[in-house]
Each structure stands twice: as C-alpha cells, then as structure tokens.
N, C-alpha and C. Protein backbone atom coordinates (compact mmCIF):
# COMPACT_ATOMS: atom_id res chain seq x y z
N UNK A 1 6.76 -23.91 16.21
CA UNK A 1 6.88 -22.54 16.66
C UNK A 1 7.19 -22.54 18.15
N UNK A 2 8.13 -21.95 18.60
CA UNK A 2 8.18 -21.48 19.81
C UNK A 2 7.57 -20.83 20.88
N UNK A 3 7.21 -21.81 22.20
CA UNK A 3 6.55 -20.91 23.01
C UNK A 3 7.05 -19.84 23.77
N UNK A 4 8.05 -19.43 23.58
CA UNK A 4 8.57 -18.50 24.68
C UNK A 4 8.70 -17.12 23.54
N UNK A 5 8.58 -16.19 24.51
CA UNK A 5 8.04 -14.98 24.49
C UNK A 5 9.19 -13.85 24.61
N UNK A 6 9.91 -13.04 24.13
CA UNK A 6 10.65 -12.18 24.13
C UNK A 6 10.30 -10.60 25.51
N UNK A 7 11.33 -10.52 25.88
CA UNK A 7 11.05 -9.36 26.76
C UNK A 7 10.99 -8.44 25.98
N UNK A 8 10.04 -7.63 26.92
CA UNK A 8 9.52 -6.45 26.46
C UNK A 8 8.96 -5.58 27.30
N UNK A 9 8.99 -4.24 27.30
CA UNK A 9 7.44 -3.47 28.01
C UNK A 9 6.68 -3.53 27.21
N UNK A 10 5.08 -2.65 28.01
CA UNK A 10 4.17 -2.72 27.42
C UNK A 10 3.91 -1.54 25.92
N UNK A 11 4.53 -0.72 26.69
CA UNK A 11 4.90 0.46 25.70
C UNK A 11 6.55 0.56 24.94
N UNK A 12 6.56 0.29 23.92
CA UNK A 12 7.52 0.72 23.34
C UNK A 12 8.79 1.95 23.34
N UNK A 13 9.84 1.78 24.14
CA UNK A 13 10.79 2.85 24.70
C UNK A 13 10.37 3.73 23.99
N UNK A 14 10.73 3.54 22.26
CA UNK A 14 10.90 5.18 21.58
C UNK A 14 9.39 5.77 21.71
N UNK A 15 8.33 5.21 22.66
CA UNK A 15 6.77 5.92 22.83
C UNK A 15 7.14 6.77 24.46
N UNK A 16 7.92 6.18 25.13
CA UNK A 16 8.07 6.72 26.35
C UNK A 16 7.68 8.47 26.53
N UNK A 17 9.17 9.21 25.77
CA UNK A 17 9.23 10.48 25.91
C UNK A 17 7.44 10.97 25.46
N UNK A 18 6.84 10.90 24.75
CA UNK A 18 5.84 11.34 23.73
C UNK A 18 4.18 10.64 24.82
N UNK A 19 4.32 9.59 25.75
CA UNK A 19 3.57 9.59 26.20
C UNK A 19 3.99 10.32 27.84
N UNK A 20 4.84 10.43 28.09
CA UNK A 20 4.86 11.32 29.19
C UNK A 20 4.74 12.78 29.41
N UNK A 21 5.01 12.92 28.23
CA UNK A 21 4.80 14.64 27.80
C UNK A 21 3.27 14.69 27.85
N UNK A 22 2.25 14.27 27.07
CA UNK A 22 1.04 13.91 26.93
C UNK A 22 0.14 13.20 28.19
N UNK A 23 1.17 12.58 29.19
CA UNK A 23 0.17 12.98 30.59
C UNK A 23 0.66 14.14 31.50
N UNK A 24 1.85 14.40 31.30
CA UNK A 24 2.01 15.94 32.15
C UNK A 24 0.41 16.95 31.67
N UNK A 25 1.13 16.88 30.38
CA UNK A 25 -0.27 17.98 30.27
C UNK A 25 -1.69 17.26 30.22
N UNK A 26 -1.57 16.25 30.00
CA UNK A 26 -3.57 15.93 30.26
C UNK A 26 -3.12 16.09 31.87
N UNK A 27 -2.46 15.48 32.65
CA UNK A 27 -2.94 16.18 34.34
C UNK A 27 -2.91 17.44 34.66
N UNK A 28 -1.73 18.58 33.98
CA UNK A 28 -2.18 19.74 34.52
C UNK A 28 -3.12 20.53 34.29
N UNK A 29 -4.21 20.10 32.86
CA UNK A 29 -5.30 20.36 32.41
C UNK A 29 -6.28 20.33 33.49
N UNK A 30 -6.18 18.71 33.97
CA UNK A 30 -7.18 18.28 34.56
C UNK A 30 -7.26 19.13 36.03
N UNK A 31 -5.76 19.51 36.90
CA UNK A 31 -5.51 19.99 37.65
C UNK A 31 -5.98 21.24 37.93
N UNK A 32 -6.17 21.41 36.51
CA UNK A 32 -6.36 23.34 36.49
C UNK A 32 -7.97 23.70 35.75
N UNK A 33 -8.71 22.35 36.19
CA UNK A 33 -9.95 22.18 35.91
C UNK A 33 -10.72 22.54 34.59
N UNK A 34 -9.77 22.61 33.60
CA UNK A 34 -10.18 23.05 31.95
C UNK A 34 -10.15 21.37 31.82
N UNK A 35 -11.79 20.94 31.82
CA UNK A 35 -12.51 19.64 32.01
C UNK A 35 -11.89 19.55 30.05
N UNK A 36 -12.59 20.11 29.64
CA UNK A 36 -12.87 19.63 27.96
C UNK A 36 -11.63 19.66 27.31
N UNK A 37 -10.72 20.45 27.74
CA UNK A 37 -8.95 20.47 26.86
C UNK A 37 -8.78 18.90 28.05
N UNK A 38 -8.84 18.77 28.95
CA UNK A 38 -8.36 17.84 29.51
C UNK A 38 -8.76 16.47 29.17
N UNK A 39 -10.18 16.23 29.00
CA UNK A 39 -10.29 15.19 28.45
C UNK A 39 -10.08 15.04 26.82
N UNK A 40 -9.69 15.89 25.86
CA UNK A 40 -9.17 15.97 24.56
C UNK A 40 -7.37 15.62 24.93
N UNK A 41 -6.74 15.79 26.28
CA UNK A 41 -5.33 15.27 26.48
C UNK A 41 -5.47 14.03 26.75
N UNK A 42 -6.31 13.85 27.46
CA UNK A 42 -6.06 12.46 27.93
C UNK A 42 -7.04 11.32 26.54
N UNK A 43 -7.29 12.09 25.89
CA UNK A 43 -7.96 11.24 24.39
C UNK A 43 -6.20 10.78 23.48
N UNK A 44 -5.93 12.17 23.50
CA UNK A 44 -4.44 12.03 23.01
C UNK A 44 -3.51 10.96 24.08
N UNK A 45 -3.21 10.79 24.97
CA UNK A 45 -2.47 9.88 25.89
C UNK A 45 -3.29 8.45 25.85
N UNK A 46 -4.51 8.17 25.44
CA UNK A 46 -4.94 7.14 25.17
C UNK A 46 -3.90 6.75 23.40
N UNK A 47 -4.37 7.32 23.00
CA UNK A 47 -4.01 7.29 20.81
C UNK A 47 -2.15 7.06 20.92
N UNK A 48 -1.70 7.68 21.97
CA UNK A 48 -0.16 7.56 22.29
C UNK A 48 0.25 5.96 22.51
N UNK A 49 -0.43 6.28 23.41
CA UNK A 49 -0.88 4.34 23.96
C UNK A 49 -1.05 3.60 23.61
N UNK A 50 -1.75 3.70 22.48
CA UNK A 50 -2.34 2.73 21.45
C UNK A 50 -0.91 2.66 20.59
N UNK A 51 -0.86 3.53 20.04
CA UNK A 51 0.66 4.00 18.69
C UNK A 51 1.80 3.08 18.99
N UNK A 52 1.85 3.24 20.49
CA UNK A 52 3.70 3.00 20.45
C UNK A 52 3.36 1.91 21.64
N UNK A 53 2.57 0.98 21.29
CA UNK A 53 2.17 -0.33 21.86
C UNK A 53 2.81 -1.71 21.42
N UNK A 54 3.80 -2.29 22.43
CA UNK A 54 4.57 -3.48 22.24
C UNK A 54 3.98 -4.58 22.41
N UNK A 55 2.81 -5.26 21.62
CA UNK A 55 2.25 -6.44 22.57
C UNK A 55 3.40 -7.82 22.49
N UNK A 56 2.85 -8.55 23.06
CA UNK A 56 4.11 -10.63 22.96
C UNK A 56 3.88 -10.86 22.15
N UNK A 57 4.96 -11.20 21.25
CA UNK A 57 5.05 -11.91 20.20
C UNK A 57 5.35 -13.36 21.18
N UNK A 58 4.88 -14.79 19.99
CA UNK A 58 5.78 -16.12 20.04
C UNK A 58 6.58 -15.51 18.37
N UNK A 59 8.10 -16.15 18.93
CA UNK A 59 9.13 -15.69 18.02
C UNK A 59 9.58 -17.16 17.33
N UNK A 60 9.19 -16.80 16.01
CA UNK A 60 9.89 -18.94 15.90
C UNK A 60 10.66 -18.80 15.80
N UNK A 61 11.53 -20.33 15.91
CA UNK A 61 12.94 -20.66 16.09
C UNK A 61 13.39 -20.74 14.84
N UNK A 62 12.37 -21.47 13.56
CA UNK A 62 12.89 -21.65 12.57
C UNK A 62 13.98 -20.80 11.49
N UNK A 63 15.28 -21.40 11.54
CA UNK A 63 16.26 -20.64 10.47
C UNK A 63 15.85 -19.10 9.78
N UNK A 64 14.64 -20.01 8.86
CA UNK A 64 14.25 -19.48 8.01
C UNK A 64 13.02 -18.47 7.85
N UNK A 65 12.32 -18.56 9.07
CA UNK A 65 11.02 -18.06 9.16
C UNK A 65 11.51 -16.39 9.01
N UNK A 66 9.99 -15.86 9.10
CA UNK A 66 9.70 -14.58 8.54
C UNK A 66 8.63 -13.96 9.24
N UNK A 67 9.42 -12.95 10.41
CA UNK A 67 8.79 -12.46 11.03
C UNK A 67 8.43 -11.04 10.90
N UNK A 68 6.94 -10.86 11.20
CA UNK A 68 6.61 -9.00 10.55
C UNK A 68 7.07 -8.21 11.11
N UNK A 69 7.84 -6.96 10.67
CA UNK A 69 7.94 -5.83 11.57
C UNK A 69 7.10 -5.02 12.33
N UNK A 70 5.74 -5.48 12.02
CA UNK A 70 4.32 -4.71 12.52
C UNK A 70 3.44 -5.14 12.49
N UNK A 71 2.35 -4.88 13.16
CA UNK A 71 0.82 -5.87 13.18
C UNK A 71 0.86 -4.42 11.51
N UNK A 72 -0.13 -5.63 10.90
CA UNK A 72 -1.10 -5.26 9.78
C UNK A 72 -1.51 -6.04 8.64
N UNK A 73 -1.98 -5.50 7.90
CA UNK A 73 -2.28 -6.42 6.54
C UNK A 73 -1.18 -6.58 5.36
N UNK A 74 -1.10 -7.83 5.15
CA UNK A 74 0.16 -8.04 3.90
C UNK A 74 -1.01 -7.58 2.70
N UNK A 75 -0.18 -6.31 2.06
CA UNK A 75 -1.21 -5.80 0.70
C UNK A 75 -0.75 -6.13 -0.52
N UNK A 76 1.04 -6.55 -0.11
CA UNK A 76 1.35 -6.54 -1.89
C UNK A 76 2.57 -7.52 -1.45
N UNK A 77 3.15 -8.98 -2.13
CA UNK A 77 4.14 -9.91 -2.40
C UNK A 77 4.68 -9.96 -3.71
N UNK A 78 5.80 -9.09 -3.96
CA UNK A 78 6.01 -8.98 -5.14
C UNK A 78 8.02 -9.38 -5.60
N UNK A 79 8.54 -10.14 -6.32
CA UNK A 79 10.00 -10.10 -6.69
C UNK A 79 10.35 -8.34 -7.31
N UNK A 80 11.10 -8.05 -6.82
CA UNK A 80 11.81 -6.77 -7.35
C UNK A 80 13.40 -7.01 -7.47
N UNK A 81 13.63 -5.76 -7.97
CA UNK A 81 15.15 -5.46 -7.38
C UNK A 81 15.51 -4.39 -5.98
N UNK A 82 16.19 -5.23 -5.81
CA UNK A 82 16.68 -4.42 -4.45
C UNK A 82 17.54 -3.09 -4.67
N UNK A 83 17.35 -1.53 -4.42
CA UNK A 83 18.27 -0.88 -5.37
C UNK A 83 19.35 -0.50 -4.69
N UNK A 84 19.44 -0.55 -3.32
CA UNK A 84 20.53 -0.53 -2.77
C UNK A 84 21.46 -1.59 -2.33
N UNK A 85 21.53 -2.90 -2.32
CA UNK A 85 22.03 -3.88 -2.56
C UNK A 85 22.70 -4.57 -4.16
N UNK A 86 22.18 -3.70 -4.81
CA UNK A 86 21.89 -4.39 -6.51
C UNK A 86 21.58 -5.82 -6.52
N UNK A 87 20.39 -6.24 -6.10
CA UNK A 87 20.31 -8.12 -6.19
C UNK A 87 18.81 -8.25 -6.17
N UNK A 88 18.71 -9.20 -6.70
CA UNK A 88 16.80 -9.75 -6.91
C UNK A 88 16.46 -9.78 -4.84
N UNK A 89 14.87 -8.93 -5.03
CA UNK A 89 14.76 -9.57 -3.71
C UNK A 89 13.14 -9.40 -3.86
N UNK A 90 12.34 -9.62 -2.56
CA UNK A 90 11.36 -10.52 -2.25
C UNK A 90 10.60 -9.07 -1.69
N UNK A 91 10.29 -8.07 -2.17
CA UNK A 91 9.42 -7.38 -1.70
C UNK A 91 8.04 -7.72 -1.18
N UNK A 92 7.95 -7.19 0.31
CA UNK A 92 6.59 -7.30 0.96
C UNK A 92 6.06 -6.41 1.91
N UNK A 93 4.39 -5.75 1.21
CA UNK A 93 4.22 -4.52 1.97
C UNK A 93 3.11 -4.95 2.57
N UNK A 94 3.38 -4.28 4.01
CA UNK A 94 2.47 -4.70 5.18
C UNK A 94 1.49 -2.84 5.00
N UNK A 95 0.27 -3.08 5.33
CA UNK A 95 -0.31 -1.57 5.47
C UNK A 95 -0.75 -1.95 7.32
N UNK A 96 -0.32 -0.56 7.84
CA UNK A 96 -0.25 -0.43 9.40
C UNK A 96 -1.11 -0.17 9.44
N UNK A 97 -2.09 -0.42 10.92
CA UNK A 97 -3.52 0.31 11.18
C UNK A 97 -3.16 0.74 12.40
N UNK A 98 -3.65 1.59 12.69
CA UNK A 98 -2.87 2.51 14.13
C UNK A 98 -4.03 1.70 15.36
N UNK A 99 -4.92 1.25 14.81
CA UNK A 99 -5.88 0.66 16.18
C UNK A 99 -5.88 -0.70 15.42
C-alpha cells in the first residue's frame, strides 16, 4: 500500500457553500445576542462540519485494488446484474454514518 496521501482540504468543496451560509448566520445570531438560536447555529455549523468532512486517505497503487467511496460499514457483497450496463457485476453496499 502506498504511503502518500492525496491532496485535499479539510472540508469537502461541495460542503463549502452550506457551511458558510451556516456561520454567517450562527455569527449574526451570536452578534445580535439571541444566545440560544445561536448556539442551535453554531450546533448546525458543527453537523455541517462533520457531513462534508474530507479526512487522508493512503490510496493504493495496486491495479486492482478497491477503494470505498465513503467511510462506513460494508452491509451487503452480493453478484447481480448491472442494469444499465447489461453485464454480471459485483454489487457492494456500504451504510454511511454521518458521525
């Protein structure tokens, strides 16, 4: 496996717009001293944070390897048909956990 590490930010571009919107308003909350909506924004700008979070992968080199599209649990490895390809393929479902 490969040690080197792919660039990245920490946050995921397509999280950008959606966490900046979400500290405008947790600061002008906070600004405009509505304590309890403000800390319920900035609960939300944490959960944003979390969501659309890019951590380092090591990426192997191998040909063949099989890398996940997402942290989570593999729930189901199953042969199907592929129905938009028409051809046998290798179904595998990952279940996402948002934390």
């Amino acid at each position: 496996m490969s040690e080197s590490v792919y660039p990245h930010p920490i946050i995921a571009r397509e999280g950008w717009p959606f966490l900046a919107i979400a500290i405008l308003i947790a600061l002008a909350l906070t600004w405009t001293g509505l304590w309890l909506l403000a800390a319920i924004a900035w609960l939300g700008v944490a959960f944003i944070a979390q969501f659309f979070r890019d951590p380092p992968r090591t990426v192997p080199e191998q040909a063949n390897a099989v890398l996940a599209p997402a942290d989570g649990k593999v729930m189901l490895v199953e042969r199907t048909r592929d129905p938009y390809l028409d051809r046998d393929a290798l179904k595998i479902s990952v279940f996402m956990n948002v934390f």
